[in-house]
Protein backbone atom coordinates (compact mmCIF):
# COMPACT_ATOMS: atom_id res chain seq x y z
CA UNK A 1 0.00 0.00 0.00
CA UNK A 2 1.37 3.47 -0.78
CA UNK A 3 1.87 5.66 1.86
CA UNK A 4 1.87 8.80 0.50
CA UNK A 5 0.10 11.86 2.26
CA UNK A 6 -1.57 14.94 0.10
CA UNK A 7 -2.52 17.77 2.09
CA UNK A 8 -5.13 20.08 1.01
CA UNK A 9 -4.44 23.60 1.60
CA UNK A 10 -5.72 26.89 0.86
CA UNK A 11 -7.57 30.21 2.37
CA UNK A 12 -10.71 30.14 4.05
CA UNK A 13 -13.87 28.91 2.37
CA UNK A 14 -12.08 27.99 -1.18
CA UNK A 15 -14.23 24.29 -0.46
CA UNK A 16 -11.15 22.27 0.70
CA UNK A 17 -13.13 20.30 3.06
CA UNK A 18 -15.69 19.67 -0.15
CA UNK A 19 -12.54 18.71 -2.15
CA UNK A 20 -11.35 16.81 0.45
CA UNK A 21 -15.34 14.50 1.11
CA UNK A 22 -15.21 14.02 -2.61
CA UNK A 23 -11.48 12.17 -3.19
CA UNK A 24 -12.27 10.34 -0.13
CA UNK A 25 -16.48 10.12 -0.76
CA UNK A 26 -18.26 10.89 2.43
CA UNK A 27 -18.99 13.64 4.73
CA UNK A 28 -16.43 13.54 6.99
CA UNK A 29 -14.84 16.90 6.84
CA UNK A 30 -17.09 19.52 8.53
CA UNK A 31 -18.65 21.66 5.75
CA UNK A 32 -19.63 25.45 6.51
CA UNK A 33 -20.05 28.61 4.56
CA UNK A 34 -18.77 30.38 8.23
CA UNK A 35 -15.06 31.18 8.02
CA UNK A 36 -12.45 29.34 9.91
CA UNK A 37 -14.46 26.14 10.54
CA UNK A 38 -11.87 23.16 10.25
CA UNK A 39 -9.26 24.16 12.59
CA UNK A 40 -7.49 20.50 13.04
CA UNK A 41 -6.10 18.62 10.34
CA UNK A 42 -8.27 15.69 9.34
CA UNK A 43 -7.14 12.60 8.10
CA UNK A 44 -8.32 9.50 6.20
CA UNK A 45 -7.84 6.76 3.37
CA UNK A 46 -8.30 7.28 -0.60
CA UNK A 47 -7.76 5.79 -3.80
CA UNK A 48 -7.50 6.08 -7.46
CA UNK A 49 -6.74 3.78 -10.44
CA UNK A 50 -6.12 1.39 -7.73
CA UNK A 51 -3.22 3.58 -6.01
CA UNK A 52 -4.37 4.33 -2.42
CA UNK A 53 -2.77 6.92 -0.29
CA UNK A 54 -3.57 8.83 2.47
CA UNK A 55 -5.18 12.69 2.23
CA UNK A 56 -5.03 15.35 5.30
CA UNK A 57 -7.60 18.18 5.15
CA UNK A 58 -6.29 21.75 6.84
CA UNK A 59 -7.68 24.83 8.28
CA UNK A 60 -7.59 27.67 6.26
CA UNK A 61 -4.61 30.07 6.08
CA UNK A 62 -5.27 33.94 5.94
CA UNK A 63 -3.69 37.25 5.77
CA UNK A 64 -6.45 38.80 8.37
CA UNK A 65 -5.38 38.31 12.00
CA UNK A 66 -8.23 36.02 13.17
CA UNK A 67 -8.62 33.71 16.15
CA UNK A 68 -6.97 30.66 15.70
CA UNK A 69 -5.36 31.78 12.63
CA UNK A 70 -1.56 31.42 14.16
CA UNK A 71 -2.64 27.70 15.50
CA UNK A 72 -4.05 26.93 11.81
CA UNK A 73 -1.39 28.23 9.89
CA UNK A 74 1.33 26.13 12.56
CA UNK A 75 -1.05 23.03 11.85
CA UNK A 76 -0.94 23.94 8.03
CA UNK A 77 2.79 24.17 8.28
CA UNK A 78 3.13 20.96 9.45
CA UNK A 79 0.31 19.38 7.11
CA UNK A 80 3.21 20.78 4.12
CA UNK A 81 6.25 19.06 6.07
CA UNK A 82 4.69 15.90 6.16
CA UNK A 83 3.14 15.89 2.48
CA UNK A 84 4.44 14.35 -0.27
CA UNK A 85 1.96 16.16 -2.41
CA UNK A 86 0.24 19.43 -2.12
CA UNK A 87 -3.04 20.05 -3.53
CA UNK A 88 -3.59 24.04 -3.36
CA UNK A 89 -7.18 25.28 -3.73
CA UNK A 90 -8.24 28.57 -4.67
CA UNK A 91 -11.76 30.03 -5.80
CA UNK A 92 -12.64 30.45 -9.18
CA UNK A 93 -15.75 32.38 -8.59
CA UNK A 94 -14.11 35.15 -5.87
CA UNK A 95 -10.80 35.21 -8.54
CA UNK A 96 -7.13 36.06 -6.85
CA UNK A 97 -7.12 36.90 -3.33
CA UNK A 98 -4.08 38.12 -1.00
CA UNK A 99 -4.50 35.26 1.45
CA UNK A 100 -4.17 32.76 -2.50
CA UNK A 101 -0.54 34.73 -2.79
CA UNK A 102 0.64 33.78 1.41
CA UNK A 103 -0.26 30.07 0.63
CA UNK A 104 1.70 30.53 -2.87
CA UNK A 105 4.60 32.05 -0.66
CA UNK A 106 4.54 29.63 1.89
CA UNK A 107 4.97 26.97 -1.00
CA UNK A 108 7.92 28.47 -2.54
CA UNK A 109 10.34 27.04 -0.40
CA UNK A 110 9.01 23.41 -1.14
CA UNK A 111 10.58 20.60 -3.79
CA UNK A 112 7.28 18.84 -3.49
CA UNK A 113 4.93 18.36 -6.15
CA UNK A 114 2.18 20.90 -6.10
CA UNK A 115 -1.07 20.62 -7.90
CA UNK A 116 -3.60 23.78 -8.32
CA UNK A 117 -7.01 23.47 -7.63
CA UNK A 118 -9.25 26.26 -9.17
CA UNK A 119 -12.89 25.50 -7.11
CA UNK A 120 -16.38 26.07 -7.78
CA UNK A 121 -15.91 26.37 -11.69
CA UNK A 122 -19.99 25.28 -12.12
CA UNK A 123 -20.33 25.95 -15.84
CA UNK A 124 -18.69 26.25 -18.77
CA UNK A 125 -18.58 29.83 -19.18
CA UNK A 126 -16.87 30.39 -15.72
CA UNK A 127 -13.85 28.28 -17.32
CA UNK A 128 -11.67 31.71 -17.96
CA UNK A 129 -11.52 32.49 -14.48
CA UNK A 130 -8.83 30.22 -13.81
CA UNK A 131 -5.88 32.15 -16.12
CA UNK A 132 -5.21 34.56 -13.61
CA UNK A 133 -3.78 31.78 -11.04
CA UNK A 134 -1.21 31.67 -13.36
CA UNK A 135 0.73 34.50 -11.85
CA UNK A 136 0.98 32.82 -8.53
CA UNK A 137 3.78 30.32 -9.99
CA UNK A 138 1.88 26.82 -9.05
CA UNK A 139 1.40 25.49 -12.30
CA UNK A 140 -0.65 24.90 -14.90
CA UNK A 141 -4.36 24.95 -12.94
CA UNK A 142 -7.28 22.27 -12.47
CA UNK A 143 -10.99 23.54 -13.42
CA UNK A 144 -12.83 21.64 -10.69
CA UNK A 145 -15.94 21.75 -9.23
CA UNK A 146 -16.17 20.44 -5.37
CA UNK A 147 -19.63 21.06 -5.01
CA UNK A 148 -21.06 19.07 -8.18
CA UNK A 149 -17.79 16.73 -8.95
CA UNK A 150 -16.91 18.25 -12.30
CA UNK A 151 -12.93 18.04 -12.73
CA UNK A 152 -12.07 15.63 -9.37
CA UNK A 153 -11.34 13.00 -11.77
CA UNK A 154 -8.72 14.78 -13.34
CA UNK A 155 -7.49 16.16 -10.53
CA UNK A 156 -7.19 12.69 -9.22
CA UNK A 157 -4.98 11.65 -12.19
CA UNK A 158 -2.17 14.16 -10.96
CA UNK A 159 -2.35 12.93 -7.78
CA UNK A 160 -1.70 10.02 -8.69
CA UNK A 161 0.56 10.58 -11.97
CA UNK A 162 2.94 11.07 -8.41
CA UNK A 163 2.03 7.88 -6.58
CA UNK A 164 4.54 5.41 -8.60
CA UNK A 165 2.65 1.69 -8.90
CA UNK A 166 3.93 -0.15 -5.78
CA UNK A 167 6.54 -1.81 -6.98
CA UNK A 168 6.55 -6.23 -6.92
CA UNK A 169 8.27 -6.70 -3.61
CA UNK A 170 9.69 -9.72 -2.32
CA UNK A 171 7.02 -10.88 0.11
CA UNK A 172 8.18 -9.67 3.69
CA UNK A 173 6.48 -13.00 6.02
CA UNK A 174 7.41 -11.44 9.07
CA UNK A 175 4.79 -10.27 11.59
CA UNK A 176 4.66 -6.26 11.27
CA UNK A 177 3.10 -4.25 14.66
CA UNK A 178 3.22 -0.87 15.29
CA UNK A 179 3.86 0.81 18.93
CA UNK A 180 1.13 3.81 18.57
CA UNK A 181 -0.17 6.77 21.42
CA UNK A 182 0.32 9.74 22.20
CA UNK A 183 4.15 11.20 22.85
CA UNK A 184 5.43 10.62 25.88
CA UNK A 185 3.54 7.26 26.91
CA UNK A 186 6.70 5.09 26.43
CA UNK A 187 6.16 3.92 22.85
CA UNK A 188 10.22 4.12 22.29
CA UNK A 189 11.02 2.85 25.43
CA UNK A 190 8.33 -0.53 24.87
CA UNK A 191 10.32 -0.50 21.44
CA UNK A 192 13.71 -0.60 22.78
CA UNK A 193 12.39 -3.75 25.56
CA UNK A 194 10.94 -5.46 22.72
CA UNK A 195 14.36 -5.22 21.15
CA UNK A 196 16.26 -5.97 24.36
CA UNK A 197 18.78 -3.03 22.98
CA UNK A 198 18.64 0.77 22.94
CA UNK A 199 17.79 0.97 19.04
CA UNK A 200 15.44 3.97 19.36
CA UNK A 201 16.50 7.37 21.21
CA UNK A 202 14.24 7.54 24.84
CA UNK A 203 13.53 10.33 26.06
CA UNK A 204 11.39 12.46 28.40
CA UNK A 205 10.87 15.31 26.35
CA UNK A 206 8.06 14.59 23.91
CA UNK A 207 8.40 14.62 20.17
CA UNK A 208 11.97 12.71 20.21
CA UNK A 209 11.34 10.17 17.76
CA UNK A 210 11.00 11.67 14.79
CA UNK A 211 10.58 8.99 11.98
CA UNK A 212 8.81 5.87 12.25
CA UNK A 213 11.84 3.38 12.08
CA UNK A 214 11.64 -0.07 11.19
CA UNK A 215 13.40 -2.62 13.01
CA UNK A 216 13.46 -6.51 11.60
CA UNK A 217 14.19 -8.98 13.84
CA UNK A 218 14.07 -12.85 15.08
CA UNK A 219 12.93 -13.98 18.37
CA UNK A 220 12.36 -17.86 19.42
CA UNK A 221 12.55 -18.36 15.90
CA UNK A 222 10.18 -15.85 14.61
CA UNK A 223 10.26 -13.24 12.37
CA UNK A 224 9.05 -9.89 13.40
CA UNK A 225 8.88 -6.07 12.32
CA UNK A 226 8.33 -3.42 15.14
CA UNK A 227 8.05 -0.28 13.48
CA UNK A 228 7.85 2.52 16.65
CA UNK A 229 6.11 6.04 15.23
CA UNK A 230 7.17 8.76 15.33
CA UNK A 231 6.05 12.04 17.86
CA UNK A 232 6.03 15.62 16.79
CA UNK A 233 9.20 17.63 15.68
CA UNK A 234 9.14 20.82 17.51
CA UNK A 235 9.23 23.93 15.53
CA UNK A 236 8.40 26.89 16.91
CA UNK A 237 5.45 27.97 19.10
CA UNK A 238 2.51 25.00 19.23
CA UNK A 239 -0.44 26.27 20.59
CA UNK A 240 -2.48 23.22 20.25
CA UNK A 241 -1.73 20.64 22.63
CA UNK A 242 1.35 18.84 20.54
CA UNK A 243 -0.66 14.83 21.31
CA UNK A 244 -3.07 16.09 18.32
CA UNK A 245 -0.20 16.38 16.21
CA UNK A 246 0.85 12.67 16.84
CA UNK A 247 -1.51 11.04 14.92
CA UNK A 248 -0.16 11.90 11.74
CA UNK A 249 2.93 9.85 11.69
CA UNK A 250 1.53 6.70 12.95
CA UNK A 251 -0.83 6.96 9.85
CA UNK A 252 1.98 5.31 8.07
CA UNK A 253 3.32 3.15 10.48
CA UNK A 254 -0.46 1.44 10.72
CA UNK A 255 -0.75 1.18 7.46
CA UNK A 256 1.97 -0.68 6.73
CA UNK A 257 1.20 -2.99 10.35
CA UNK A 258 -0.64 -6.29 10.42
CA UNK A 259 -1.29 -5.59 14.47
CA UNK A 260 -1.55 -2.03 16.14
CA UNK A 261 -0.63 -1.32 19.51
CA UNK A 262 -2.00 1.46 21.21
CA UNK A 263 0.47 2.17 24.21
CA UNK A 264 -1.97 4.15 27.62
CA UNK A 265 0.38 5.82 30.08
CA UNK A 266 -0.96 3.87 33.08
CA UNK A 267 0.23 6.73 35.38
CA UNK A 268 -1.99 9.06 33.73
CA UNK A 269 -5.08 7.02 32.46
CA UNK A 270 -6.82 7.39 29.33
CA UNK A 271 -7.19 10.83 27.46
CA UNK A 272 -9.67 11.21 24.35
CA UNK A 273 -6.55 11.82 21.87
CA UNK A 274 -5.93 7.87 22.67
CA UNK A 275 -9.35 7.24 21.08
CA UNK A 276 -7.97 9.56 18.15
CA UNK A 277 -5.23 7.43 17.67
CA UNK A 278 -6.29 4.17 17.65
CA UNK A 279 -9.29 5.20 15.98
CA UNK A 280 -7.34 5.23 12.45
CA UNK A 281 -6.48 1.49 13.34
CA UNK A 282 -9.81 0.79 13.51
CA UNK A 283 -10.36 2.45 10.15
CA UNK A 284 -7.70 0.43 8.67
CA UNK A 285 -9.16 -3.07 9.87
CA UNK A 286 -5.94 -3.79 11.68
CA UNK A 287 -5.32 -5.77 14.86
CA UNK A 288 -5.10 -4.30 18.09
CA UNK A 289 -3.76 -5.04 21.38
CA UNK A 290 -3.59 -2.29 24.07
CA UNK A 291 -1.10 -2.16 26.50
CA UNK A 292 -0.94 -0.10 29.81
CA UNK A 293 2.90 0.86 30.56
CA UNK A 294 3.60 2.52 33.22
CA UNK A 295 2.10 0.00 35.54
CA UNK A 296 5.04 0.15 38.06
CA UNK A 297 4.16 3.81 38.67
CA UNK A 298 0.87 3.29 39.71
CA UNK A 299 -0.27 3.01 43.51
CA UNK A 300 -1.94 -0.65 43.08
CA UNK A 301 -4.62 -2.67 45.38
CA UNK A 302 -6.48 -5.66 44.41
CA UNK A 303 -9.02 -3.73 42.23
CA UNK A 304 -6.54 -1.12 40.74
CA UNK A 305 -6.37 -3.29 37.25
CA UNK A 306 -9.62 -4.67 37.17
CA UNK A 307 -11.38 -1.14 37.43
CA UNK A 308 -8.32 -0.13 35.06
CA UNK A 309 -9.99 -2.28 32.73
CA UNK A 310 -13.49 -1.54 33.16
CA UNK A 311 -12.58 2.15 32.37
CA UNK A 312 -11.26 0.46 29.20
CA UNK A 313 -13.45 -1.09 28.01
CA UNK A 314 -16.15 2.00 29.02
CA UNK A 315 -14.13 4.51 27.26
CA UNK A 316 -13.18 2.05 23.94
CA UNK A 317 -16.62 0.47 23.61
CA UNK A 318 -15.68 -0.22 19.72
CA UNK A 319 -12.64 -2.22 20.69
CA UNK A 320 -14.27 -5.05 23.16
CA UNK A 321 -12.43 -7.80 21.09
CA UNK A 322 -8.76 -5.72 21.64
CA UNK A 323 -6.71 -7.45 24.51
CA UNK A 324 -5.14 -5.80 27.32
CA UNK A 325 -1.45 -5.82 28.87
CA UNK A 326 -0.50 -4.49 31.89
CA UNK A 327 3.39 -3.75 31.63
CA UNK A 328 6.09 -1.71 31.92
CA UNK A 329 8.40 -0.88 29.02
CA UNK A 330 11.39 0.89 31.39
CA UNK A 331 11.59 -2.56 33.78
CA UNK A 332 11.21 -4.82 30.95
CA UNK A 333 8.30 -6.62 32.55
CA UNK A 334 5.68 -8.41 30.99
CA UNK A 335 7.80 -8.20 27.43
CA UNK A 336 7.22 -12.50 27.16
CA UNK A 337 3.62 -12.00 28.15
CA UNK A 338 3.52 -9.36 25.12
CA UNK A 339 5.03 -11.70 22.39
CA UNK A 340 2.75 -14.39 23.18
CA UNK A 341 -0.55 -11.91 22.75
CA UNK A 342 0.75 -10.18 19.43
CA UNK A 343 1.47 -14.37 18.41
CA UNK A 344 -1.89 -14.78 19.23
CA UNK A 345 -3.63 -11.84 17.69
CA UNK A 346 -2.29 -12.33 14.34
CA UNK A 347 -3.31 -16.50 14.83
CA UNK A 348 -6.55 -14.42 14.69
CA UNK A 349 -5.54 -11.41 11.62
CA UNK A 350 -4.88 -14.57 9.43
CA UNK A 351 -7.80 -16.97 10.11
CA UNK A 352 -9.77 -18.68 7.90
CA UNK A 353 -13.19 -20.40 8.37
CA UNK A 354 -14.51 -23.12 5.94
CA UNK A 355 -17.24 -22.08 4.34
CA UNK A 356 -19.57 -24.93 5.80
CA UNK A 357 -19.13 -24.51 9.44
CA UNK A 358 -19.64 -20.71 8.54
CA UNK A 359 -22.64 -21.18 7.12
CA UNK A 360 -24.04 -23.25 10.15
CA UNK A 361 -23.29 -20.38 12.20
CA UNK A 362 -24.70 -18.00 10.09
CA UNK A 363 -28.08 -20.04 9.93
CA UNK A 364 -28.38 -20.77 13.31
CA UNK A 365 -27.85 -17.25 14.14
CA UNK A 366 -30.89 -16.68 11.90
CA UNK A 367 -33.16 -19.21 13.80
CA UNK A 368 -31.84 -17.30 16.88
CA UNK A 369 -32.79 -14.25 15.86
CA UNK A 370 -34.24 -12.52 12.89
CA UNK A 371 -33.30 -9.76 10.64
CA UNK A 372 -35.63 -6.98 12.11
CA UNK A 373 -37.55 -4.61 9.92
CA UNK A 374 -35.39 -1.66 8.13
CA UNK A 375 -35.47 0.20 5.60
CA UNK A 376 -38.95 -0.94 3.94
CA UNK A 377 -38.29 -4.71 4.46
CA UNK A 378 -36.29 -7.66 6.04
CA UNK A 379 -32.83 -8.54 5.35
CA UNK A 380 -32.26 -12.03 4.32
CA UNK A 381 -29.00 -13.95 4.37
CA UNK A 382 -28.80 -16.76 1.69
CA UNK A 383 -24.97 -17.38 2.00
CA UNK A 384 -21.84 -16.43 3.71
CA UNK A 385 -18.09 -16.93 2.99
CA UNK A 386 -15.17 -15.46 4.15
CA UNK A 387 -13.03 -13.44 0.93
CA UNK A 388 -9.65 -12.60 2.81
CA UNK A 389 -7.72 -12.47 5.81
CA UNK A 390 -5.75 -9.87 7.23
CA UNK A 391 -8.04 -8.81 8.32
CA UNK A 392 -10.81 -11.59 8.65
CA UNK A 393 -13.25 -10.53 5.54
CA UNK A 394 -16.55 -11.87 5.28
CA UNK A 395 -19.09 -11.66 2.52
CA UNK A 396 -22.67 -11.99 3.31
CA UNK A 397 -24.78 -12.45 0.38
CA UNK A 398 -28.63 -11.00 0.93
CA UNK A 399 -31.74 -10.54 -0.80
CA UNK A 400 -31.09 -6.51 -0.51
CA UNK A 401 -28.33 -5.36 1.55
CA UNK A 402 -30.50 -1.38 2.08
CA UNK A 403 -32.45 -4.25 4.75
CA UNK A 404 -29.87 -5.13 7.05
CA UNK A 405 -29.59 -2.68 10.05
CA UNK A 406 -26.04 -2.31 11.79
CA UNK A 407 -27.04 -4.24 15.34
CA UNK A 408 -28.07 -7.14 13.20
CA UNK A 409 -24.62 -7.13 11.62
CA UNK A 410 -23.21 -6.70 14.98
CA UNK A 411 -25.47 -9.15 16.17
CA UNK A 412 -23.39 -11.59 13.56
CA UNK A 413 -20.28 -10.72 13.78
CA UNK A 414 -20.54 -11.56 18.07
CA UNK A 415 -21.75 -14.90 17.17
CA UNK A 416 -18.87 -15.57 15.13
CA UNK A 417 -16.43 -14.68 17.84
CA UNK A 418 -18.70 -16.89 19.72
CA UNK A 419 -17.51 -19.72 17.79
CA UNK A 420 -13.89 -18.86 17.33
CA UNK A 421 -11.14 -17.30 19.43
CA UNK A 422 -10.32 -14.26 17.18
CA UNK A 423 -8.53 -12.20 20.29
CA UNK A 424 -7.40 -9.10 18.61
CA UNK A 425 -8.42 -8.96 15.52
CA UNK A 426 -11.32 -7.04 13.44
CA UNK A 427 -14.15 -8.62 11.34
CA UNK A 428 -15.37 -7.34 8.61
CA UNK A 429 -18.36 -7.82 7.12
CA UNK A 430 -19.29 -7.13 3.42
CA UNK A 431 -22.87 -7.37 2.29
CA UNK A 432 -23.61 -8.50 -1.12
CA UNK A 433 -26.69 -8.72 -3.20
CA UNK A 434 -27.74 -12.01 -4.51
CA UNK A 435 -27.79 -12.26 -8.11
């Protein structure tokens, strides 16, 4: 899978967040006609002519001294640093503005491919209006149309004319994990126990790491990746509290991971930018294991871990299947305990279920329980079979897939973990309509 990141920048209400729900089509970037309204970068998954990559959406930079506007222009900054291509929009309707020739200036400086975006051209005849972005040195510009989807193909194709084909690899059989959180949490310091060396840089102040780095290696006769992401690179003044700014990194790291592991400072309990975090792992269908480190710094009774958990499994509702580790990275405790669950999580990543005993399950489910009404009628499932692993993809054939509400699908899926010990890892169910 590629990994490269295109941010999409530009001045206030040019439509990046529209731009941005149409390459990755849905709503997931707020969309207002108010000024200033996505203020943190946003992050997800795309693809084109079978190239996927990743695609950040950014607050809008201006020349006017508004709130926030130092915080989005430092998050905007970063959004550039990270990119491996820039997609600069402007609007075609309003024509050149001052805040268009800041971003241009701000991109000067850059040797990374930058593509221009000339928004909300709706018809034909508005088509002239993008000449004058000529003078602001970007390149030739892209006619598009956020609103209605006129021109995102094309602006697609460059994207992608700078994703090269992924390349025929040998195939790596080792088992990959990432060490995700927030900086500061002890991901480096798990890494380096893991590794029973000092491989990666620990250190107290947060942002040290600042590339994921992966590290091959062979224990009791096992291959293994660990790749440890990276925090935050200082620069500057951060206004924003500098754990938002962590996610971005590990966006790589888990996509190139068969198992995730979000690392919880045990010391200072869970904090919603963990959810953040791992919630991109969840995106990706990868398996998860969460591990409490600091465990040696907390003041302990008989009920200290088991309300630990509870909290857990309160505040990460979506992640009931995810096991959980109590350890700490700096003593080296618990590191043999660790192997054994990441063994046994990706047992569960790679599973496969014959299509006959699936079925059973499926039916008897059914018997169980029926499809309720949705949507104008009942769902109906005629057939089940599993499509891939890694993770665990099942496709459930119906008589109209619009039927099937999402409690009855999690309804199935908890009767398949009934049946099978998948510790860790996601399911994912597909609906098909019978032909």
């Amino acid at each position: 899978m590629s990994n490269k990141l295109v941010a999409i920048i530009g001045a206030p209400s040019v439509g990046k967040s529209t731009i941005f729900n149409r390459i990755i089509g849905e709503r997931k970037s707020i969309i207002e006609s108010q000024r200033g309204v996505t203020r943190d970068r946003i992050y997800s998954h795309s693809s084109w002519l079978t190239r996927p990559f990743n695609v950040v959406d950014t607050g809008g930079i201006e020349v006017e001294n508004r709130p926030f506007q130092e915080q989005i222009r430092m998050q905007v900054e970063i959004a550039i640093d990270e990119a491996d291509i820039i997609v600069v929009v402007v609007d075609g309707k309003i024509g050149l503005t001052d805040d268009d020739q800041m971003v241009a200036r701000m991109l000067y400086k850059t040797n990374k491919p930058i593509i221009l975006a000339v928004n909300k051209i709706d018809d034909a005849h508005l088509k002239n209006n993008i000449y004058e972005f000529y003078s602001l040195g970007l390149g030739d510009p892209i006619p598009v149309s956020g609103a209605h989807g006129v021109g995102i193909g094309d602006l697609l194709d460059k994207i992608v004319s700078y994703i090269p084909e992924d390349d025929k690899k040998e195939i790596d059989a080792s088992i990959k994990f990432s060490i995700i959180g927030q900086p500061n949490v002890g991901k480096s310091s798990l890494c380096n126990a893991i590794l029973n060396e000092d491989r990666v840089i620990v250190s107290n102040i947060e942002g040290t790491t600042r590339d994921a780095i992966d590290t091959p290696f062979t224990r009791n006769g096992i291959e293994y990746t660990v790749i440890d992401t990276a925090g935050l690179k200082k620069r500057g003044k951060i206004y924003e509290a500098i754990d938002k700014f962590a996610a971005l990194r590990a966006l790589r790291a888990i996509d190139d991971s068969d198992i995730a592991i979000l690392v919880i400072d045990g010391a200072k309990g869970i904090t919603e930018q963990d959810k953040h975090v791992v919630g991109y792992a969840v995106e990706a269908k990868k398996a998860i294991i969460l591990v409490v480190n600091k465990w040696d710094l907390v003041k302990k009774d008989n009920n200290t871990q088991s309300e630990f958990t509870k909290n857990i499994r309160k505040e990460f509702k979506f992640l009931d299947y995810a096991p959980v580790i109590y350890l700490s990275a700096k003593n080296k405790t618990k590191i043999n305990d660790l192997f054994s669950l990441i063994n046994q999580v990706y047992e569960s990543f790679i599973f496969e279920i014959k299509t006959s005993v699936l079925n059973e399950i499926i039916q008897e489910a059914q018997m169980m329980n029926e499809t309720p009404d949705f949507n104008g009628g009942r769902a109906r499932i005629y057939y089940a079979q599993q499509v891939a692993s890694k993770p665990l993809t099942i496709a459930l054939f119906v008589n109209e897939p619009n039927f099937m509400h999402f409690s009855y699908l999690r309804y199935i899926e908890n009767r398949i973990r009934d049946a099978f010990e998948l510790t860790g890892s996601p399911i994912n169910l597909v609906l098909r309509k019978r032909k």
